[in-house]
Each structure stands twice: as C-alpha cells, then as structure tokens.
N, C-alpha and C. Protein backbone atom coordinates (compact mmCIF):
# COMPACT_ATOMS: atom_id res chain seq x y z
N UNK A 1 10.35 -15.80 5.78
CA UNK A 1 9.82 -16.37 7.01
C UNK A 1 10.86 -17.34 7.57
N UNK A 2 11.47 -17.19 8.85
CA UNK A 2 12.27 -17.72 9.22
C UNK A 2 11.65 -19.04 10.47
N UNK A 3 12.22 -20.14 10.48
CA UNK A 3 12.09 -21.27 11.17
C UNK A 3 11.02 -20.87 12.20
N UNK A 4 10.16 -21.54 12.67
CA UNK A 4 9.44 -21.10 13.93
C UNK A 4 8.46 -19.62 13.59
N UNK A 5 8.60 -19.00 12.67
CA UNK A 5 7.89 -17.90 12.82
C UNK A 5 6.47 -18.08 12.21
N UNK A 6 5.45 -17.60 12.29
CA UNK A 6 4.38 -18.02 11.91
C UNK A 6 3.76 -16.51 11.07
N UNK A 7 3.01 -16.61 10.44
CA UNK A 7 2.64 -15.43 9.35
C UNK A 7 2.49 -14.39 9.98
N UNK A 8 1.25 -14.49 10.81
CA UNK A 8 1.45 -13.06 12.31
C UNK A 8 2.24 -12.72 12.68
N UNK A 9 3.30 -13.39 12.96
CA UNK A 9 4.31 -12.80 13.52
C UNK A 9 5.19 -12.13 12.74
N UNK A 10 5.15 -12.26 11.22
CA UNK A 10 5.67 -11.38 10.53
C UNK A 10 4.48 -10.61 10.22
N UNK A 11 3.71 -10.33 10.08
CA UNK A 11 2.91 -9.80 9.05
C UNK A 11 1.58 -8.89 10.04
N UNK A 12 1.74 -9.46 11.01
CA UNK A 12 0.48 -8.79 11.83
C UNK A 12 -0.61 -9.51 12.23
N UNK A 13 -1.40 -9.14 13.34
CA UNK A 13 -2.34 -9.52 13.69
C UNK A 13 -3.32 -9.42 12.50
N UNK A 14 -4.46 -10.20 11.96
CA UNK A 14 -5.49 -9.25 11.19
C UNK A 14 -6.78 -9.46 12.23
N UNK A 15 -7.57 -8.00 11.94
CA UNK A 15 -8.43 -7.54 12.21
C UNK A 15 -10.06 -7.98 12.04
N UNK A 16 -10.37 -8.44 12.73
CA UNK A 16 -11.74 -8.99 12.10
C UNK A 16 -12.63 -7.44 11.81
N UNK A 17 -12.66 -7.36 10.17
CA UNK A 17 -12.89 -6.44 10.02
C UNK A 17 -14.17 -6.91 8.66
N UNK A 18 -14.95 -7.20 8.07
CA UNK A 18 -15.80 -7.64 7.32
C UNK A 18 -15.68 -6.83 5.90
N UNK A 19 -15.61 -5.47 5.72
CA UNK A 19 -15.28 -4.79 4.93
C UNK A 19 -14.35 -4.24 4.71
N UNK A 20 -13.18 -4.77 5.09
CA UNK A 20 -12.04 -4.78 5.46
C UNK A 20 -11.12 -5.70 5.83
N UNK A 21 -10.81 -6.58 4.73
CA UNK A 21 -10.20 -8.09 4.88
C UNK A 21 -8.78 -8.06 5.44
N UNK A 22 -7.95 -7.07 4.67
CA UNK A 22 -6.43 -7.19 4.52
C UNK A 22 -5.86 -6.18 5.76
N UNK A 23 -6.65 -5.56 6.62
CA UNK A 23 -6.56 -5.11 7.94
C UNK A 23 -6.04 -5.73 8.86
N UNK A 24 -4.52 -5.29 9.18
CA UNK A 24 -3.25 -5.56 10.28
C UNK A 24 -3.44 -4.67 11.36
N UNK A 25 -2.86 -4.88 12.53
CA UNK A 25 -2.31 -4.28 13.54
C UNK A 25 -0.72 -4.94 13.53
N UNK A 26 0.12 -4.06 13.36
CA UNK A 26 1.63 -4.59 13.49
C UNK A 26 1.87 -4.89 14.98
N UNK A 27 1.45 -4.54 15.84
CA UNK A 27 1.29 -4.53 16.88
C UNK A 27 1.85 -6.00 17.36
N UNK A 28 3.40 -5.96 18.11
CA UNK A 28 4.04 -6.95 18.48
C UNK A 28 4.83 -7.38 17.60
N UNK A 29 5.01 -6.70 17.03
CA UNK A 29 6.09 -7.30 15.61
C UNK A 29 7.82 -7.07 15.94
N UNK A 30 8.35 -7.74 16.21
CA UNK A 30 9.88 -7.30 16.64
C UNK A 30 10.43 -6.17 15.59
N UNK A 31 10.82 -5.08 16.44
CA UNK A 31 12.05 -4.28 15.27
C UNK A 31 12.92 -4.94 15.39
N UNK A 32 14.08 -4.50 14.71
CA UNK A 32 15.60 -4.87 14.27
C UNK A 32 16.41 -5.28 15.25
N UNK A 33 15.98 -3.79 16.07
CA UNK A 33 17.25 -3.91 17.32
C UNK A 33 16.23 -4.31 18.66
N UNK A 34 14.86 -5.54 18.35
CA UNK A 34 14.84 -6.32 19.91
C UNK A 34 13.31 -5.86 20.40
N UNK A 35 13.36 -4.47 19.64
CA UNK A 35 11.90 -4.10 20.78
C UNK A 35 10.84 -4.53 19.85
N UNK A 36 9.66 -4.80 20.45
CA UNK A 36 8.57 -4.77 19.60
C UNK A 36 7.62 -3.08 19.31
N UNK A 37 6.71 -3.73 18.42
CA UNK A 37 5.89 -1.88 18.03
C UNK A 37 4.82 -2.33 19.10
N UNK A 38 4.11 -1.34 19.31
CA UNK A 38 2.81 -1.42 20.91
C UNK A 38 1.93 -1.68 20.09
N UNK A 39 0.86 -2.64 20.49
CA UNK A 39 -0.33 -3.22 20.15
C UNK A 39 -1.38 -2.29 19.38
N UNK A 40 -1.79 -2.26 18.99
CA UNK A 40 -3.21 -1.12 18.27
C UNK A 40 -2.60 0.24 18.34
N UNK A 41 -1.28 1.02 17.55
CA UNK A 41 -0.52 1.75 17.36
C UNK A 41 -0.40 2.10 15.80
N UNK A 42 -0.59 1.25 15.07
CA UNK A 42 0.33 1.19 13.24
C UNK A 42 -0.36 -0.12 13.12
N UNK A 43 -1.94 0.50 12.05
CA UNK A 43 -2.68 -0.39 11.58
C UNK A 43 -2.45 -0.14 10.35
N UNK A 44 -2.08 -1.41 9.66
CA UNK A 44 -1.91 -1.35 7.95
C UNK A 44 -2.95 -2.08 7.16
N UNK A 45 -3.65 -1.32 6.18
CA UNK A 45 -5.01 -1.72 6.03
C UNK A 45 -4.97 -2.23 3.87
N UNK A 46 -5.76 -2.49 3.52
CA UNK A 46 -5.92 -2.19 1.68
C UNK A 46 -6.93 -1.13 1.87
N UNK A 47 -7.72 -0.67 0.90
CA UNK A 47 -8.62 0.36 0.43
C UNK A 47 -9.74 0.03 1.53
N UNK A 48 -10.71 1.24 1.95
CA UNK A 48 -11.35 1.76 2.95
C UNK A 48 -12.70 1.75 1.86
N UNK A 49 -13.05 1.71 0.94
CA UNK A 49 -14.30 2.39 0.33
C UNK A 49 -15.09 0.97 0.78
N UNK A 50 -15.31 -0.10 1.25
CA UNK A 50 -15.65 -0.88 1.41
C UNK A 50 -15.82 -1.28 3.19
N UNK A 51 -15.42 -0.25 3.72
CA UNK A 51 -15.53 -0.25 5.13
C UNK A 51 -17.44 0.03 5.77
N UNK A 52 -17.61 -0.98 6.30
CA UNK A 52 -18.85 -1.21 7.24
C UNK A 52 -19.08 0.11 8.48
N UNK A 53 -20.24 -0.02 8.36
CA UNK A 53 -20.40 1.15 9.61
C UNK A 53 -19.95 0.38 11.48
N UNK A 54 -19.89 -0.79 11.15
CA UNK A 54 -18.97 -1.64 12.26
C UNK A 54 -17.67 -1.72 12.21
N UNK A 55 -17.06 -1.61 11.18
CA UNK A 55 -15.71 -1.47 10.81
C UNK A 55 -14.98 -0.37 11.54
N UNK A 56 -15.97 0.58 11.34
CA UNK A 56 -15.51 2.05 11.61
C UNK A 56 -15.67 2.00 13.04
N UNK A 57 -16.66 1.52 13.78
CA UNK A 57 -16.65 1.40 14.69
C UNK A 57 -15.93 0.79 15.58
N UNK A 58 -15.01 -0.06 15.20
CA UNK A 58 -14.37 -1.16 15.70
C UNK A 58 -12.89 -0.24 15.03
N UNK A 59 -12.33 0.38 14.25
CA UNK A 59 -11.37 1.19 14.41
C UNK A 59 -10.67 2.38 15.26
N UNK A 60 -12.42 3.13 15.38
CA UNK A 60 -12.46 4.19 16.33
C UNK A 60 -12.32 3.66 17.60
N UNK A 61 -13.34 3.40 17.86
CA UNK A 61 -12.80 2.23 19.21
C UNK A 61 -12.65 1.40 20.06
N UNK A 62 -12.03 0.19 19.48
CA UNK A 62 -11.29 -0.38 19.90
C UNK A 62 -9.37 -0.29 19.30
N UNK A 63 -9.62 0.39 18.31
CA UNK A 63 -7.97 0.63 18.17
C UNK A 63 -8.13 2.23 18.37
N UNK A 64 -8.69 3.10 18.45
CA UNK A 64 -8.38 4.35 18.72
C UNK A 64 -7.15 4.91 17.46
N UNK A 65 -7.87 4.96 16.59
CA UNK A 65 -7.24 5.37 14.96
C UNK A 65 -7.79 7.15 14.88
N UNK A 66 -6.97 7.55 15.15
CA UNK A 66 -6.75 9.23 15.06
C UNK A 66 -6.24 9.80 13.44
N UNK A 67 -5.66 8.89 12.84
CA UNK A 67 -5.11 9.74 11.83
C UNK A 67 -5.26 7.98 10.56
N UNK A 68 -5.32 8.70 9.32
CA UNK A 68 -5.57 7.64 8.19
C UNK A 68 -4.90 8.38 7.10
N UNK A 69 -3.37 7.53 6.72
CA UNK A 69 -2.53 7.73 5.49
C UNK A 69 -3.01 7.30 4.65
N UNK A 70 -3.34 8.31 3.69
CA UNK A 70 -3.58 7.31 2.28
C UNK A 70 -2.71 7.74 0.91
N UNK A 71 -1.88 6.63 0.95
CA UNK A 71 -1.04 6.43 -0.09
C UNK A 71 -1.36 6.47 -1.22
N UNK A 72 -2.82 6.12 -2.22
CA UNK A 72 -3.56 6.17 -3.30
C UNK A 72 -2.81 7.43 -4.32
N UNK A 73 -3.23 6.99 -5.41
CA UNK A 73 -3.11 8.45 -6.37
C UNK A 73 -4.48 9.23 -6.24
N UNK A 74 -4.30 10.10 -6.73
CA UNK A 74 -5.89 11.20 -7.03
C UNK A 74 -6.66 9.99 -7.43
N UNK A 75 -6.44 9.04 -8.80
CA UNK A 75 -7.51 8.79 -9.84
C UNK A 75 -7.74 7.58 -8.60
N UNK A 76 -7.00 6.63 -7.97
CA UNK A 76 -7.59 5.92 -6.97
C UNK A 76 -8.95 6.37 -5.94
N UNK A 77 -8.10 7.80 -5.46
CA UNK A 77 -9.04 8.49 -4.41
C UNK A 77 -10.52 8.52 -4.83
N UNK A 78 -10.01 9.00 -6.56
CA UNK A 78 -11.66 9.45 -6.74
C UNK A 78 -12.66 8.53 -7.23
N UNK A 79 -12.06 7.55 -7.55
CA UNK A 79 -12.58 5.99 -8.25
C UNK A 79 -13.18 4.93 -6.96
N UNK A 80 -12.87 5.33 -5.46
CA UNK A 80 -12.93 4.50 -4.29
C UNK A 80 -12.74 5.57 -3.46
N UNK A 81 -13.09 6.59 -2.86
CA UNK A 81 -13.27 7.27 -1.98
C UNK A 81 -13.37 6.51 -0.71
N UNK A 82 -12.25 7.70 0.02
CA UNK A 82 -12.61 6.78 1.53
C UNK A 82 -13.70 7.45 2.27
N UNK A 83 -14.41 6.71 3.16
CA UNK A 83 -15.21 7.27 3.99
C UNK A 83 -14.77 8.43 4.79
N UNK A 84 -16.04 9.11 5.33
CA UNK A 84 -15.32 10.77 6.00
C UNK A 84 -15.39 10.43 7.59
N UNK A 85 -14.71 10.40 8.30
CA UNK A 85 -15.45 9.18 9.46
C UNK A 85 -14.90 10.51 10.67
N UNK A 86 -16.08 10.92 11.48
CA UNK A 86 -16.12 12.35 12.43
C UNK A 86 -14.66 11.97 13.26
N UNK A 87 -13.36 12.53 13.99
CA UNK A 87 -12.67 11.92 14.61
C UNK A 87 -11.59 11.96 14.42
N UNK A 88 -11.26 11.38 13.05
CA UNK A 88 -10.09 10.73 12.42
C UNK A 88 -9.82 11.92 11.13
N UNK A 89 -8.38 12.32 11.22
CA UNK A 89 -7.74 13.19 10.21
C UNK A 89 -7.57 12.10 9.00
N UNK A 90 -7.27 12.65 8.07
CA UNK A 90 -6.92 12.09 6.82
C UNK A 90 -6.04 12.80 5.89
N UNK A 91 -4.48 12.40 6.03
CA UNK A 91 -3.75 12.79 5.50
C UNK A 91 -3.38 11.91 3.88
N UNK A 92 -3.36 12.63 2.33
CA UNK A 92 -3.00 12.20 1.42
C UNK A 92 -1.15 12.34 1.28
N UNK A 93 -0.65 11.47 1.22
CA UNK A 93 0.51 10.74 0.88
C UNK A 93 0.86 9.81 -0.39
N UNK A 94 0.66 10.47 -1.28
CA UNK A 94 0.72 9.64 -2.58
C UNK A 94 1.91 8.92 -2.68
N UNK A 95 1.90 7.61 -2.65
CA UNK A 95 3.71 7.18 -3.28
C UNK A 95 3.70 7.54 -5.06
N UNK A 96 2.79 7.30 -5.30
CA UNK A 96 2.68 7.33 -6.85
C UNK A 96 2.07 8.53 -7.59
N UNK A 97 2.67 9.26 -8.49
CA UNK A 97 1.63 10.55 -9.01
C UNK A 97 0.80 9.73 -10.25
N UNK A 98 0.05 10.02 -10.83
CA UNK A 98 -1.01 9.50 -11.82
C UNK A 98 0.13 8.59 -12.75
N UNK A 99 0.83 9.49 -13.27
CA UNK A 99 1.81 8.48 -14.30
C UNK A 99 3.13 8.05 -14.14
N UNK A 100 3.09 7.25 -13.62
CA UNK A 100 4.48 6.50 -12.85
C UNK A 100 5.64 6.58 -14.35
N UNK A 101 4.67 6.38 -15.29
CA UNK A 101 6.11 6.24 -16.35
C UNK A 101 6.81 7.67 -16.40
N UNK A 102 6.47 8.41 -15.78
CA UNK A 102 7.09 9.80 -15.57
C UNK A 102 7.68 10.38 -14.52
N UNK A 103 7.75 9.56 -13.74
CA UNK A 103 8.53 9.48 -12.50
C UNK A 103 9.83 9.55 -12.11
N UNK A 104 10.47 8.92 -13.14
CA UNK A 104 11.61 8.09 -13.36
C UNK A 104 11.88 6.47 -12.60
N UNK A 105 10.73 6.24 -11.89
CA UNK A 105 11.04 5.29 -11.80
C UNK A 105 11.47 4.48 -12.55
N UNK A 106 10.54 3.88 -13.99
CA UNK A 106 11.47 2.92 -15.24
C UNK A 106 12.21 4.08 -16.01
N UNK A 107 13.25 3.42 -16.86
CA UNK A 107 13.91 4.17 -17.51
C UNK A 107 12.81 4.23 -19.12
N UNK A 108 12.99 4.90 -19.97
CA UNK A 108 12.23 5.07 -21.15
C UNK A 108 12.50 3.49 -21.97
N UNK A 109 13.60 3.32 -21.98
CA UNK A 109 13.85 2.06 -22.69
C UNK A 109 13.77 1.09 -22.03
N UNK A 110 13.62 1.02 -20.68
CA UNK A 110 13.37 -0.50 -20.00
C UNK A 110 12.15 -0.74 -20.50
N UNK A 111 12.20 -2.44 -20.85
CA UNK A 111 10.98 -3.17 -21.01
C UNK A 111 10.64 -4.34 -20.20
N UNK A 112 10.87 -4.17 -19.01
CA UNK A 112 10.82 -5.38 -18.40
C UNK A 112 9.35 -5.63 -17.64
N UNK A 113 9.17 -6.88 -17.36
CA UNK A 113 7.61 -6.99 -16.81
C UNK A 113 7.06 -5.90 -15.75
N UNK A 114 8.16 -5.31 -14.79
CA UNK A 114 7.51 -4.39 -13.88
C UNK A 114 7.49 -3.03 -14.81
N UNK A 115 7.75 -2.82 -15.30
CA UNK A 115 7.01 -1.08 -16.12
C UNK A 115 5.87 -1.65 -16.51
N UNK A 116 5.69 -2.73 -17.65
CA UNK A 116 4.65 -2.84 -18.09
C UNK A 116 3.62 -3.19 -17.02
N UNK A 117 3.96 -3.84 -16.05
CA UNK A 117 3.21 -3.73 -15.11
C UNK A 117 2.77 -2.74 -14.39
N UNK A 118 3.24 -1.87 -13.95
CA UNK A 118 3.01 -0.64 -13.39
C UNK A 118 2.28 0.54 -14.07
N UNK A 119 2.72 0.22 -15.51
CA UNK A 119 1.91 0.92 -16.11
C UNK A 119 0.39 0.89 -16.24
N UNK A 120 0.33 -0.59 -16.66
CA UNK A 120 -0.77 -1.47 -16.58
C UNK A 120 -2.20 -0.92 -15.45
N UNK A 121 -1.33 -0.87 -14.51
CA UNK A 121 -1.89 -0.68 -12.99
C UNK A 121 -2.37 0.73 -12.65
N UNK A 122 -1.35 1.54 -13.27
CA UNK A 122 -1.57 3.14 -12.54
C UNK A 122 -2.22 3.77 -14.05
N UNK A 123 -1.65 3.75 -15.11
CA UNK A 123 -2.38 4.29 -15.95
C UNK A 123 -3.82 4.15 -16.42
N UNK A 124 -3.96 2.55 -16.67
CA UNK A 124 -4.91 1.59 -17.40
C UNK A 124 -6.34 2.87 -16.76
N UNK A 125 -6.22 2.77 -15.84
CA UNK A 125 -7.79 3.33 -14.95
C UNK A 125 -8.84 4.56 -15.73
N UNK A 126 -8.30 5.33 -16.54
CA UNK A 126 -8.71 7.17 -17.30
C UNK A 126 -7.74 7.03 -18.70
N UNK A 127 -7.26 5.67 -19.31
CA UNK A 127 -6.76 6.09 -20.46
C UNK A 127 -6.50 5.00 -21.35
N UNK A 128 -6.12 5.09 -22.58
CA UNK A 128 -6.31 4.21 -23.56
C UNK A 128 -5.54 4.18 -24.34
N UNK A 129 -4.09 3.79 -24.55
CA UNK A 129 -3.64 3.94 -25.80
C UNK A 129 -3.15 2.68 -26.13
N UNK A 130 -1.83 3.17 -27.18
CA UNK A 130 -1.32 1.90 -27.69
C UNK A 130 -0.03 1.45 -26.81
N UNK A 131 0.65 2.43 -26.00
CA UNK A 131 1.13 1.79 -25.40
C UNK A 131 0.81 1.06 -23.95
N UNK A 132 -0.42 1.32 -23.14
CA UNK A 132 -1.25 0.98 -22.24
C UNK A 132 -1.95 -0.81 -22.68
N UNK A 133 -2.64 -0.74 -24.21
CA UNK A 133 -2.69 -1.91 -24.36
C UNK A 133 -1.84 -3.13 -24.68
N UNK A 134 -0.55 -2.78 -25.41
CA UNK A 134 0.69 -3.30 -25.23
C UNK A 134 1.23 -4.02 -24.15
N UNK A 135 0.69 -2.91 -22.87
CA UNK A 135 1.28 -3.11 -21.87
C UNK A 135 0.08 -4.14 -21.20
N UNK A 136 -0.58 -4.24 -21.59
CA UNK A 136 -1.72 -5.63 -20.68
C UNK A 136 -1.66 -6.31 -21.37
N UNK A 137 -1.55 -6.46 -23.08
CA UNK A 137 -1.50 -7.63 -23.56
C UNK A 137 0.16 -8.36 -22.94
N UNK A 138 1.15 -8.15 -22.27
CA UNK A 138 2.34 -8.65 -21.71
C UNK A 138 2.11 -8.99 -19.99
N UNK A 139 1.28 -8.06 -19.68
CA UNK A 139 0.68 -8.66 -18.69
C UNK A 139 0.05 -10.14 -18.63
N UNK A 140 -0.72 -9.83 -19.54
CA UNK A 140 -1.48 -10.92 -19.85
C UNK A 140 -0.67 -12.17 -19.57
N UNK A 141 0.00 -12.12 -21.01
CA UNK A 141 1.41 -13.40 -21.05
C UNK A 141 2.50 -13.56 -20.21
N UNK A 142 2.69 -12.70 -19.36
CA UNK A 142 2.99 -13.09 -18.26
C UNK A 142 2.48 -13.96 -17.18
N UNK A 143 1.09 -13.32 -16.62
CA UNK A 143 0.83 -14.09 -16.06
C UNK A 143 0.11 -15.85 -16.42
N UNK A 144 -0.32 -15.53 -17.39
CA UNK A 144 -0.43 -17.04 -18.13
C UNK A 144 1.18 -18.29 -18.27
N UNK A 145 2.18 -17.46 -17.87
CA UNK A 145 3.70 -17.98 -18.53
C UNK A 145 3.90 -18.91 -17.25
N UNK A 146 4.60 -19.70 -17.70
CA UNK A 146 5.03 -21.15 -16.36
C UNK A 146 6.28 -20.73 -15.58
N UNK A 147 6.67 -19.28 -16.17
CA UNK A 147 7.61 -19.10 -15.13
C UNK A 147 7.85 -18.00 -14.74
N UNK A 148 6.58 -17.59 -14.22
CA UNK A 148 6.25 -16.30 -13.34
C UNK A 148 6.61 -17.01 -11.97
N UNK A 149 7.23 -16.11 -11.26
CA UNK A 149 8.18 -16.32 -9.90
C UNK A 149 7.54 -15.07 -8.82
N UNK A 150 6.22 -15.15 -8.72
CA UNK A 150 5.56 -14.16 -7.89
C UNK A 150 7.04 -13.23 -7.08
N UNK A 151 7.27 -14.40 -6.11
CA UNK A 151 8.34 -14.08 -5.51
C UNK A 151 9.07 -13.00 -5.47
N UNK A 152 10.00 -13.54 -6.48
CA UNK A 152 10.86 -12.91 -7.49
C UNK A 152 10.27 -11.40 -8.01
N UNK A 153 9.04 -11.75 -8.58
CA UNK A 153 9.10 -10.59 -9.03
C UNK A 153 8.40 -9.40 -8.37
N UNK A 154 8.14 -9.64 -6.77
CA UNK A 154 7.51 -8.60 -6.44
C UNK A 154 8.88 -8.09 -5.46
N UNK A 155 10.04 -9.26 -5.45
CA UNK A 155 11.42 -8.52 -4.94
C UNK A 155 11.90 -7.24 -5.52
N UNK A 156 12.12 -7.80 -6.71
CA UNK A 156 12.25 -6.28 -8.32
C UNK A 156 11.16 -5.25 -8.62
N UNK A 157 10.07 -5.97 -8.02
CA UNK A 157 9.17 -3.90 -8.04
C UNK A 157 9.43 -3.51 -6.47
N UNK A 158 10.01 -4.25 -5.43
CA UNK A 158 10.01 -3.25 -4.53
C UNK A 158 11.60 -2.44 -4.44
N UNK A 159 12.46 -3.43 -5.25
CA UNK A 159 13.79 -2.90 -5.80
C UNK A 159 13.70 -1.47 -6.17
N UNK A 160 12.73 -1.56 -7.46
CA UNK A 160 12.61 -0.79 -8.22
C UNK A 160 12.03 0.97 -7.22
N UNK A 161 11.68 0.35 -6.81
CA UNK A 161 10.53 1.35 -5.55
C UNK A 161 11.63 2.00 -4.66
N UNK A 162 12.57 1.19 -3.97
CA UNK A 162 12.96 1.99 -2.68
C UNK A 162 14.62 2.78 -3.43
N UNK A 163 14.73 2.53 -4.87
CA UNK A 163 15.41 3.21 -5.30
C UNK A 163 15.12 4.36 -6.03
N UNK A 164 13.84 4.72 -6.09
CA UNK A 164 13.28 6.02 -6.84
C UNK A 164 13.29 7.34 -5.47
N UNK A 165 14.11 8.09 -6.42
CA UNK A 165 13.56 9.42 -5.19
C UNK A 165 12.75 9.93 -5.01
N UNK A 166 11.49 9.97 -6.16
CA UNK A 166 10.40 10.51 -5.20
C UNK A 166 9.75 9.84 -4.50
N UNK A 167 9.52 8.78 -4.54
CA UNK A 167 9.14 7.53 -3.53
C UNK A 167 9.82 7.54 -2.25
N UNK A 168 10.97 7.73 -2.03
CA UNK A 168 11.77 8.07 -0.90
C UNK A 168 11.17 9.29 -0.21
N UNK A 169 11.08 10.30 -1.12
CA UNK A 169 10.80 11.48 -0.32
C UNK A 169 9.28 11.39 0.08
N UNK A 170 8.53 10.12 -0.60
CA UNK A 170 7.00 10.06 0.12
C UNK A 170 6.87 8.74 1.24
N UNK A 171 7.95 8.47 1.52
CA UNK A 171 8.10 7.42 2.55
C UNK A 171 8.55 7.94 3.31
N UNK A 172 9.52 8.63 3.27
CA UNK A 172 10.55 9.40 4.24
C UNK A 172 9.26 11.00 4.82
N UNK A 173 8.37 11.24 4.32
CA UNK A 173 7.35 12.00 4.51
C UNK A 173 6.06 11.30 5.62
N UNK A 174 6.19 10.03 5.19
CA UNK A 174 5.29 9.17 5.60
C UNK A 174 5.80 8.52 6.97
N UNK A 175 6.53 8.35 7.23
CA UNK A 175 7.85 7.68 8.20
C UNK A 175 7.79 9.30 9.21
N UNK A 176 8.22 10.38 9.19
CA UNK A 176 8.05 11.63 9.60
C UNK A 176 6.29 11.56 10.19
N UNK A 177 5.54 11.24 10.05
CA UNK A 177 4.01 10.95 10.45
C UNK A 177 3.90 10.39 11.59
N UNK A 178 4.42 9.07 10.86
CA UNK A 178 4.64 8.12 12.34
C UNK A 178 5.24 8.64 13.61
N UNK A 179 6.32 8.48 13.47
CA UNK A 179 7.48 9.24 14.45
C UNK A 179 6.56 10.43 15.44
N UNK A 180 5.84 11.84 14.37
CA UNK A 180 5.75 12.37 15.61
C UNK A 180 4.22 12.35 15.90
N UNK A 181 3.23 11.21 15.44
CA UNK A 181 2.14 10.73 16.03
C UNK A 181 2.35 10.87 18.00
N UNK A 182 1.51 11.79 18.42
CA UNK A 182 1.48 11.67 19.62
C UNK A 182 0.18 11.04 20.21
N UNK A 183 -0.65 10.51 19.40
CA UNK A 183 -2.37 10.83 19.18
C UNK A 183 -2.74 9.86 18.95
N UNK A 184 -3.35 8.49 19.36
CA UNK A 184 -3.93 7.77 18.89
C UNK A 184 -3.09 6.83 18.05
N UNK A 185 -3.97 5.61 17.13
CA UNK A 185 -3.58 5.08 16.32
C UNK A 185 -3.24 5.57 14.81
N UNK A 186 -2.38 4.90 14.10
CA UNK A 186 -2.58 5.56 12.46
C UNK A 186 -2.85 4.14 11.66
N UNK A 187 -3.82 4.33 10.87
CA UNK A 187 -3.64 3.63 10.09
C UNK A 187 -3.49 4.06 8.76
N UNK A 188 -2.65 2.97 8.17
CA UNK A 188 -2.68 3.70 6.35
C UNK A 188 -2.71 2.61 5.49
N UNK A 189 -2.71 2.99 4.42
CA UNK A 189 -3.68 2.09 3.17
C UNK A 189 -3.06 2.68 2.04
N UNK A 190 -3.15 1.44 0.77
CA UNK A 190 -2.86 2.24 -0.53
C UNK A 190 -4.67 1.45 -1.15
N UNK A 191 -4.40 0.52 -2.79
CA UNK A 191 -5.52 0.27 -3.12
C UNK A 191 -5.41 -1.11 -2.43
C-alpha cells in the first residue's frame, strides 16, 4: 500500500453483501499502464454456499454477473456447493487438483511451512494419515510461534504459486475468460 492509497483503492470496493462478506468489485482499480477496470465488470468474491436469496439478487441485478469462475477443487465444490442461480453460467477452473503434493508444486523433499501448509489445507478435508497429521501438528506450531510473518509468508505461497505450471495454465485459462467476456459481469471465487 503505497502513501495516500487507501484499502479500496487497492483492493476493491466491497459489496454489501450479508452472505457474502469478502465480495469486491475491482471496479476503478488502476492497471499498470494508467487505465482503470469499469465499475461492476470483475467481481472477486470467497465461497458462494452461504449466499442469501438477496445476495443473488443484488448480483444479478445490480452488477449484472453473467458468468461465475470457480476456482475450488472437486472436494471444495462438493463440501460447499454453489448455488444454481437461473441466468448466470458457471464455469469450473480449478487452480488446485485434490492433491497439490502431486502437482509439483513442492518438491518431495521440501519441508518448509508452505507444503505443510498446503497440504494441511487441500488434503486434510477426505483423508487421514501420518503425513497429513504431521502436517497440522507444524501448522499448529507455527502458528502459535512469535515469528510468524503473515506477510512474509503469504509472499512465498504466492511465489510458490505463480511458478508452478499447472497453475499458470489455470490462470492463463482463467485470464482467457476474462478477456473474451462480452456479457455481463464475472465474478469468481475460490474457498
């Protein structure tokens, strides 16, 4: 956040949305090179299973939301289902397949807080082992530790992220959406 800028202005308008807290409109956000994005265009939301029958209403229209990315894995989808809402397409875009440790995102021998974290996160949900509980008991002590650097360390999982290729090829898939949206608003969501 640079001098003068205020959280909206990086981060988005949010949405008074009741079942739906973490609901943006980027709408006015400067790009790179000067222009801004158009108002109620690229709504960025958290999980939908908690969306109000006003919510929906207040998506459809007053932002005119035609299409809904959802980034989730399967076991997300099926654990929090989004609503089926008449109108609006719903395209699945997974960044993540069920088991990230198979991805290549971490290497087999890295042990650093973001695998175990990630693991923690994407596996924990349909499974049980010894290396899953391993991996929360470090969670654990992590976050209990005096020198967890939020910061810091959500710099190194998005490190970790925009250098994996299949993640690329589901952003770069996702990014391809946007672009040739002729239709309405999009909004998209992970959990």
């Amino acid at each position: 956040q640079q001098h003068g800028e205020s959280e909206e202005s990086i981060m988005g308008s949010r949405l008074p949305l009741s079942g739906m807290p973490n609901t943006r409109d980027l709408g006015g956000l400067r790009t790179r090179d000067g222009h801004f994005i158009k108002d109620k265009m690229l709504i960025k939301s958290g999980m939908l299973y908690r969306a109000t029958a006003e919510d929906i209403s207040v998506l459809k229209d007053e932002y005119n939301v035609k299409m809904i990315v959802d980034l989730r894995t399967r076991k997300e989808r099926q654990m929090m289902p989004n609503p089926k809402i008449k109108g609006i397409s719903e395209i699945w875009n997974p960044l993540f397949m069920e088991d990230i440790h198979g991805l290549g995102v971490f290497k087999p021998d890295e042990r650093d807080i973001l695998e175990n974290h990630l693991k923690s996160l994407f596996i924990l949900l349909h499974r049980s082992d010894e290396k899953t509980d391993d991996a929360m008991d470090q969670i654990r002590a992590m976050v209990k530790s005096d020198d967890l650097n939020p910061e810091r360390y959500m710099k190194r999982l998005y490190q970790k992220f925009v250098n994996n290729q299949i993640i690329q090829k589901q952003v770069k898939q996702f990014f391809s959406l946007l672009a040739n949206n002729r239709d309405g608003a999009i909004l998209w969501h992970c959990a």
